[in-house]
N, C-alpha and C. Protein backbone atom coordinates (compact mmCIF):
# COMPACT_ATOMS: atom_id res chain seq x y z
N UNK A 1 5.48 21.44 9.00
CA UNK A 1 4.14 20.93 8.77
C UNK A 1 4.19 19.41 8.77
N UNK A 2 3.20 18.87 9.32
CA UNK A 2 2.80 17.49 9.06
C UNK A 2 2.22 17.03 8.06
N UNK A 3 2.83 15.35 8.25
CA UNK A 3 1.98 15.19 6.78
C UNK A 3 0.43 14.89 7.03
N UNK A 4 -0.38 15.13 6.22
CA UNK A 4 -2.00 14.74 6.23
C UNK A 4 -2.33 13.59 7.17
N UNK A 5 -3.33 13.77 7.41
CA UNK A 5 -3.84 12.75 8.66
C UNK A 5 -4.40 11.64 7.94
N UNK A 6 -4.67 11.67 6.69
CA UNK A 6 -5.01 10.77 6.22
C UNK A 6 -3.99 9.88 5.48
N UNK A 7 -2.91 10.68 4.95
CA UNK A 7 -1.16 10.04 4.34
C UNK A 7 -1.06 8.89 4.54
N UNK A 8 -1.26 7.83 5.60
CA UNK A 8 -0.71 6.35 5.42
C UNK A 8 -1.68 5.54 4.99
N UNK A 9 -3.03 5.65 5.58
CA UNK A 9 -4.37 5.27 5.07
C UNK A 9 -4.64 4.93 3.67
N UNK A 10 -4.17 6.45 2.64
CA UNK A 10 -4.11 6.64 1.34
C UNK A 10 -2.36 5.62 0.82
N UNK A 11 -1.65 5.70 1.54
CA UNK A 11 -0.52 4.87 0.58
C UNK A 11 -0.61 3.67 1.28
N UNK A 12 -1.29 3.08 2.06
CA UNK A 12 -1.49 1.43 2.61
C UNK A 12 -2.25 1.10 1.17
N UNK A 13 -3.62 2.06 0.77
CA UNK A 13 -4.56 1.50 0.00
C UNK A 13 -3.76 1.32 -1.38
N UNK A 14 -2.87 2.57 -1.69
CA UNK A 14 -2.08 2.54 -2.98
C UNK A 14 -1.95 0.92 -3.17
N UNK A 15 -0.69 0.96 -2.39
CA UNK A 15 0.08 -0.06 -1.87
C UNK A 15 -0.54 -1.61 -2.23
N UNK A 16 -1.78 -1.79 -1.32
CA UNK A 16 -2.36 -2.73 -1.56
C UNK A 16 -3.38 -2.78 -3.22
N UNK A 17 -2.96 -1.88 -3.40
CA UNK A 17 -3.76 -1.97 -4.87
C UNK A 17 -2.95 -2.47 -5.41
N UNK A 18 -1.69 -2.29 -5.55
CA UNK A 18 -0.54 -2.62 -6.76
C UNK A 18 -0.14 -1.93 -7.38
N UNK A 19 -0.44 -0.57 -7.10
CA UNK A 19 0.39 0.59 -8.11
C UNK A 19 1.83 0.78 -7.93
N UNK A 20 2.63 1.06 -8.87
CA UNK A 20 4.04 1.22 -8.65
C UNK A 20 4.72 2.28 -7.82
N UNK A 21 5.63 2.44 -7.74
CA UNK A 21 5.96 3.26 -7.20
C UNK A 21 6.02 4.32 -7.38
N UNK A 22 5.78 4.78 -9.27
CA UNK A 22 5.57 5.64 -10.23
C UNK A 22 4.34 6.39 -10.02
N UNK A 23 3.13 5.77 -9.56
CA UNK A 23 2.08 5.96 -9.51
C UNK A 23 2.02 6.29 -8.11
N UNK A 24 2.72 5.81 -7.29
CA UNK A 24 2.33 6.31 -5.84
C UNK A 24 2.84 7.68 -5.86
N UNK A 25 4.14 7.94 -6.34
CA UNK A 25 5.17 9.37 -6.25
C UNK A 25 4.28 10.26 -5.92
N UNK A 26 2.91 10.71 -6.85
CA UNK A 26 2.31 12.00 -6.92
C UNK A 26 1.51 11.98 -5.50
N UNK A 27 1.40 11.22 -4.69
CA UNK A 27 0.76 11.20 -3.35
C UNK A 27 2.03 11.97 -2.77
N UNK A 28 2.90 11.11 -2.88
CA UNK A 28 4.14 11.95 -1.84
C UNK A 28 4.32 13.48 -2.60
N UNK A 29 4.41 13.72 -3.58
CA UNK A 29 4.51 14.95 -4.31
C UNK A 29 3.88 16.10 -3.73
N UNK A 30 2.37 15.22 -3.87
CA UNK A 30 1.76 16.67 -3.08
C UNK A 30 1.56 16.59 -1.92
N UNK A 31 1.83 15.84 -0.79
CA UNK A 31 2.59 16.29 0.02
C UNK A 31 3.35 17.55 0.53
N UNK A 32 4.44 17.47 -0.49
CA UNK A 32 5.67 18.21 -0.21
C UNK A 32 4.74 19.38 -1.09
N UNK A 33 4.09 19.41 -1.82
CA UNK A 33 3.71 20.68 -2.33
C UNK A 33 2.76 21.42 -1.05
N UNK A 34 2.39 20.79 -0.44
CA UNK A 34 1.63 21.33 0.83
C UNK A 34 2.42 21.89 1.55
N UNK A 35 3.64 21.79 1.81
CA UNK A 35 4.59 22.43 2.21
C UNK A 35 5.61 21.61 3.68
N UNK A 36 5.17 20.32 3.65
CA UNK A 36 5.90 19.11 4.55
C UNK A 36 7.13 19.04 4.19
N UNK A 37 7.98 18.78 4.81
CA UNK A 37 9.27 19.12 5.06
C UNK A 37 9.44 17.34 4.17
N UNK A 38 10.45 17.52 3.54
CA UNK A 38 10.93 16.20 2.96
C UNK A 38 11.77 14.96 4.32
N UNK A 39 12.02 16.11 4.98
CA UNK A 39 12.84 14.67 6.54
C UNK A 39 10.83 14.36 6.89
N UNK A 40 9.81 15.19 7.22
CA UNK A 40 9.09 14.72 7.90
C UNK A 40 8.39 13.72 7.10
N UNK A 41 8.56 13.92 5.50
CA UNK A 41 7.59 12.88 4.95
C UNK A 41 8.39 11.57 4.71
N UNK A 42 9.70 11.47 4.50
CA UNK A 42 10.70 10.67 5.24
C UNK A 42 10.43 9.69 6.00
N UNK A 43 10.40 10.51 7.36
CA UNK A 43 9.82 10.11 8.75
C UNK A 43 8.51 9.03 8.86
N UNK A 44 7.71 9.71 7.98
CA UNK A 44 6.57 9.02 7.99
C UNK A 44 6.45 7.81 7.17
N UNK A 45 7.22 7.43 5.79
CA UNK A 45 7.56 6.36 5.85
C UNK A 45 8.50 5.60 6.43
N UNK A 46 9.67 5.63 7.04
CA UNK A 46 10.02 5.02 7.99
C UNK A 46 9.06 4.33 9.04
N UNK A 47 8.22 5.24 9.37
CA UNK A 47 7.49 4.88 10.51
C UNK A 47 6.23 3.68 10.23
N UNK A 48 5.74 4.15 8.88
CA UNK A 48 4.92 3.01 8.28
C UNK A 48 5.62 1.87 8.05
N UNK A 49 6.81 1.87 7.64
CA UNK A 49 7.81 0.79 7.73
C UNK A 49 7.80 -0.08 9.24
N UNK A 50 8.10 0.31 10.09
CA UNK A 50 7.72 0.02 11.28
C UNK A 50 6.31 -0.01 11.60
N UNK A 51 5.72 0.04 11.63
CA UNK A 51 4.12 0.39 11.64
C UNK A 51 3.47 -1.50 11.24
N UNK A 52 4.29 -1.53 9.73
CA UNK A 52 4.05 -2.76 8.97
C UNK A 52 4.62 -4.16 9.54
N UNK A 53 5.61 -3.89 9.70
CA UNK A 53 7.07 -5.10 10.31
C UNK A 53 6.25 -5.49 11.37
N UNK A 54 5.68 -4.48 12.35
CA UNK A 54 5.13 -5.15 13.50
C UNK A 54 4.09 -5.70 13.35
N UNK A 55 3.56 -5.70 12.61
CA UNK A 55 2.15 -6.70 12.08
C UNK A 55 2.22 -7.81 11.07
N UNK A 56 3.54 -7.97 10.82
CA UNK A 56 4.43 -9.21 10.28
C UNK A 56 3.50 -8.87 8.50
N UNK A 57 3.79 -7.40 8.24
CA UNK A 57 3.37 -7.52 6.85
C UNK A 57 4.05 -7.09 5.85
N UNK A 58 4.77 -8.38 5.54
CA UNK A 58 6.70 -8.11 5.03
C UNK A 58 6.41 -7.46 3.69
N UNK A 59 5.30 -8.21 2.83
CA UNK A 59 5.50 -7.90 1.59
C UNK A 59 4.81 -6.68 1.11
N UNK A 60 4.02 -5.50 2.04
CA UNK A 60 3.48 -4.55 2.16
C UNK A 60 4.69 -3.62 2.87
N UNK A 61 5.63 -3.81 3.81
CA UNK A 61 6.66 -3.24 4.29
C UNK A 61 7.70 -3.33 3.11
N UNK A 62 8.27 -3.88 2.43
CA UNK A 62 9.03 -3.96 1.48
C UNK A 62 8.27 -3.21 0.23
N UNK A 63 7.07 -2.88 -0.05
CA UNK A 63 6.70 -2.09 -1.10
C UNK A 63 6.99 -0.41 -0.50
N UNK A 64 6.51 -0.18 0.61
CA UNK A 64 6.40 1.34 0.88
C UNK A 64 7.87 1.63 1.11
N UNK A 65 9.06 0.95 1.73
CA UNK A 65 10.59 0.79 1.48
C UNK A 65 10.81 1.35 0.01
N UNK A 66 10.35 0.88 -1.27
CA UNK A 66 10.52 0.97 -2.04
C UNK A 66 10.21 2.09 -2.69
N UNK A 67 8.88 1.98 -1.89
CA UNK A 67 8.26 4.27 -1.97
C UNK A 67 9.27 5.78 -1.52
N UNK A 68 9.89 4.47 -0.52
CA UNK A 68 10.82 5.41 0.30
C UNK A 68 12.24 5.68 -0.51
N UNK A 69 12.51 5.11 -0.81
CA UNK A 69 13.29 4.60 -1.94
C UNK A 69 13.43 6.25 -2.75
N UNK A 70 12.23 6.31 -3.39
CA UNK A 70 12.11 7.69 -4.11
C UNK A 70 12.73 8.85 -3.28
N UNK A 71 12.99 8.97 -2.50
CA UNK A 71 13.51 9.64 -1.58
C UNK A 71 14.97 9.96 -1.66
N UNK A 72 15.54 8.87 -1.90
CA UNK A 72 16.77 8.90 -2.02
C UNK A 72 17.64 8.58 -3.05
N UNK A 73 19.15 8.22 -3.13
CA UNK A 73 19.69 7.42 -4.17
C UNK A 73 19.89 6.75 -4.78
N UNK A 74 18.57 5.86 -4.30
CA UNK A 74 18.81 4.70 -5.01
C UNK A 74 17.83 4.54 -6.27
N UNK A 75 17.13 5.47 -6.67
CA UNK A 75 16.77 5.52 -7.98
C UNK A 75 17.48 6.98 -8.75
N UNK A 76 17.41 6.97 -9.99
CA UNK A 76 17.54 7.34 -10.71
C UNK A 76 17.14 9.00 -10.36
N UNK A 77 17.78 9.93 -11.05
CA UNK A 77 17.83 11.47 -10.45
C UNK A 77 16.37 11.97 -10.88
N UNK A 78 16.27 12.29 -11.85
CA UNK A 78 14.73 12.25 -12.50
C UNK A 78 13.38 11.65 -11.94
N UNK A 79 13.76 10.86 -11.26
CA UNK A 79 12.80 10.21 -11.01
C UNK A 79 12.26 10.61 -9.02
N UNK A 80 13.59 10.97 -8.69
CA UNK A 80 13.82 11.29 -7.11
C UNK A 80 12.42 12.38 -7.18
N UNK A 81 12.33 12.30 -5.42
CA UNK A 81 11.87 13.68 -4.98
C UNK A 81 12.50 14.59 -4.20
């Protein structure tokens, strides 16, 4: 499954609001409760990552990195998805 057609739209706006990364999680959460594969929602930040870089919007690319982040090892186990 893909993620929602609306998914980057909704975490650009997060994003630009200033919510943490704490606060973004439950977007990606349900997500995966929809039944999106964790590589594809992955994927899709990567791709917003790229998406951002090319529009030279470092400090909006370095926040959703940080979304992405949750993803993996580099936070805390509890806190992962």
């Amino acid at each position: 499954m893909r993620v929602s057609a609306d998914f980057r739209a909704r975490l650009l706006e997060l994003v630009a609001a200033g919510l943490t990364i704490f606060e973004i999680r439950p977007l990606l959460a349900a997500e995966l409760e929809r039944g999106v594969s964790r590589e594809a929602l992955y994927q899709e930040l990567l791709d917003t990552i790229l998406f951002l870089r090319e529009q030279g919007r470092e400090t909006e690319e370095d926040r959703v990195g940080d979304v992405a982040d949750l993803m993996s090892d580099w936070v805390p186990r509890e806190h992962r998805l």
